[in-house]
Protein backbone atom coordinates (compact mmCIF):
# COMPACT_ATOMS: atom_id res chain seq x y z
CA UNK A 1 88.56 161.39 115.67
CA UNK A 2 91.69 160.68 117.61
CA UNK A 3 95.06 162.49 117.01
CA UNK A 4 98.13 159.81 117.09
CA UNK A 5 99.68 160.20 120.75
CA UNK A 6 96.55 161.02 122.49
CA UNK A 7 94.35 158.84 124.75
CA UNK A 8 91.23 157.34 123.68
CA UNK A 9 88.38 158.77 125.19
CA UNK A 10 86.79 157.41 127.84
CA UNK A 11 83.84 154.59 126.79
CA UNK A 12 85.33 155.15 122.89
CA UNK A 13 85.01 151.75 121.02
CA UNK A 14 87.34 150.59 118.56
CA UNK A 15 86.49 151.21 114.60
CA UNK A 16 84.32 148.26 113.44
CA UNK A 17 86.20 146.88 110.63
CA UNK A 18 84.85 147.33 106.76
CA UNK A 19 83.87 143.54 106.96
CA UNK A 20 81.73 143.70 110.18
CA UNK A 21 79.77 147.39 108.59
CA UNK A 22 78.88 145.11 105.94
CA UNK A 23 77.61 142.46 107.85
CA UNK A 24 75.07 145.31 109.21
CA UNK A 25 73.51 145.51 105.65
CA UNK A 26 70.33 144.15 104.69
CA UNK A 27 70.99 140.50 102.90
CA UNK A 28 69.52 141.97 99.46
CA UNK A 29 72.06 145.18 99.66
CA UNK A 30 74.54 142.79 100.71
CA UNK A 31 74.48 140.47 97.66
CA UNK A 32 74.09 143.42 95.26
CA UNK A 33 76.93 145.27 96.48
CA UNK A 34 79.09 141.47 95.79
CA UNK A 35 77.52 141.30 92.43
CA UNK A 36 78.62 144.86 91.81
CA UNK A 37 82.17 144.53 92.80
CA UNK A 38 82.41 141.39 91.02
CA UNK A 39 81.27 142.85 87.98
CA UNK A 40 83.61 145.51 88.35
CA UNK A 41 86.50 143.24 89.21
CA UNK A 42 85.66 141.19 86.21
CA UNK A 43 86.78 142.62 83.12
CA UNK A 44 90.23 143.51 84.41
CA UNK A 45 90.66 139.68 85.36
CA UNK A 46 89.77 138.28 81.75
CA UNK A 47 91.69 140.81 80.67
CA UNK A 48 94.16 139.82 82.53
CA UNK A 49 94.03 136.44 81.88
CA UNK A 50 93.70 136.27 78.52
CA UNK A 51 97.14 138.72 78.20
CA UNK A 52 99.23 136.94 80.38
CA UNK A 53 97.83 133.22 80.79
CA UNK A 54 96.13 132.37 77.62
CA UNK A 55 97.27 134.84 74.75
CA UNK A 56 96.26 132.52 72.10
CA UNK A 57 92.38 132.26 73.26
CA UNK A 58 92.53 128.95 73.45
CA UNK A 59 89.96 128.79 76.64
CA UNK A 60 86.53 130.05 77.08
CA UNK A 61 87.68 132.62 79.63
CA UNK A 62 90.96 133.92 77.50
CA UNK A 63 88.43 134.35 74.55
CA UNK A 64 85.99 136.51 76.59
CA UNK A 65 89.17 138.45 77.31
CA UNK A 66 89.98 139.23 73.94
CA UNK A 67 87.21 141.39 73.99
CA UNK A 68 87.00 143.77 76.96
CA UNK A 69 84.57 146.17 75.49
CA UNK A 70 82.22 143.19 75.28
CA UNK A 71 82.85 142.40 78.56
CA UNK A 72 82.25 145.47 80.01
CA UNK A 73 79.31 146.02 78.92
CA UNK A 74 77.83 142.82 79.52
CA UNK A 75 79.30 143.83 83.18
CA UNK A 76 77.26 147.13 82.39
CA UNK A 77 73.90 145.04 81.95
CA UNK A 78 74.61 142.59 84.72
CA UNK A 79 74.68 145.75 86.99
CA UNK A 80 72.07 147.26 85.68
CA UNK A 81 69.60 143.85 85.72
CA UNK A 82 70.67 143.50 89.57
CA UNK A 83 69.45 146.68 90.31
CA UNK A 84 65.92 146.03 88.61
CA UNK A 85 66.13 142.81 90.80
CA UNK A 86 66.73 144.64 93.88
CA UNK A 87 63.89 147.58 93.50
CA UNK A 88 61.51 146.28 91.05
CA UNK A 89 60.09 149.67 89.26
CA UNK A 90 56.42 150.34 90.39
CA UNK A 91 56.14 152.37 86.87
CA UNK A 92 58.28 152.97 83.29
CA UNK A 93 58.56 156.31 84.46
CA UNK A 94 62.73 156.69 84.81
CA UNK A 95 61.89 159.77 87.08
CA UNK A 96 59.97 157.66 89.14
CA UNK A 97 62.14 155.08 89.52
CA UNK A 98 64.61 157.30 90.45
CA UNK A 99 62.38 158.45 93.44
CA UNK A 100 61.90 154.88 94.19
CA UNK A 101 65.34 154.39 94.24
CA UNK A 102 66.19 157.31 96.44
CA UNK A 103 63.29 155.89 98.92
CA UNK A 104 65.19 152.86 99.28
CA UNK A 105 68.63 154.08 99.84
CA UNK A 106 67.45 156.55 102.19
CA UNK A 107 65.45 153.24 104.17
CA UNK A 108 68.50 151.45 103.69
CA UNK A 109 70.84 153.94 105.46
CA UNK A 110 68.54 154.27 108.09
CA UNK A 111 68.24 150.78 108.57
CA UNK A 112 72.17 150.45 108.35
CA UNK A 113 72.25 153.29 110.92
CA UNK A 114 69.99 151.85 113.28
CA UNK A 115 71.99 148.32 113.48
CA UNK A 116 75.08 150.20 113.51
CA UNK A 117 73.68 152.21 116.93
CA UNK A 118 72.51 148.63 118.28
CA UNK A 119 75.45 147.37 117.85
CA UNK A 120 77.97 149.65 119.27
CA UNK A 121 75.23 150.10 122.01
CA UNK A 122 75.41 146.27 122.64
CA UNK A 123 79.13 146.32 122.77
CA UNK A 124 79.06 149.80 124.94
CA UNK A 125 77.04 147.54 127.65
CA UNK A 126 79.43 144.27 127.13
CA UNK A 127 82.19 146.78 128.64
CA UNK A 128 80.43 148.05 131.23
């Protein structure tokens, strides 16, 4: 890590932004990582909604806001049904599936690691 004022070392590479990591993800990890965020950022919106754009209820989504335990759970389930979409369990063991579940992160980092190395090693040789 650089200290502000000093020079960046020689053959250093610029941060990749948050968007491009991403990008290196596997397409399945990808989408369930949206899903997630948009079922976290969902309950505070139809909260949100309903309190200051539809108090009365009067739409579908200022109802659904009325009721933000509701919400969040169904948020909770959504979640929970993406993750038994992404790594289908092998058995109805929970213990299990939580082995399976480390298996697959631990492929997936590696696999996020290894496109990360490609990649700054493709940019490394664009310089040179």
């Amino acid at each position: 890590m650089r200290t502000p004022g000093s020079k960046p070392r020689r053959g250093a590479l610029a941060p990749l932004s948050w968007w491009t990591r991403l990008g290196l993800l596997p397409l399945p990890e990808r989408c369930f990582v949206a899903l997630l965020l948009a079922s976290a950022v969902a309950p505070a919106a139809a909260v949100t909604y309903a309190d200051y754009l539809d108090p009365s209820g009067l739409t579908a989504f200022g109802a659904v806001g009325q009721h933000p335990l509701a919400l969040a759970a169904v948020a909770l389930l959504v979640s929970f049904a993406a993750l038994l979409l992404l790594e289908v369990p092998r058995s109805l063991s929970p213990r299990a599936y939580a082995a399976q579940l480390r298996l697959r992160l631990s492929q997936s980092q590696s696999h996020y690691d290894a496109a990360l190395r490609r990649r700054l090693e493709e940019s490394n040789n664009a310089n040179h």
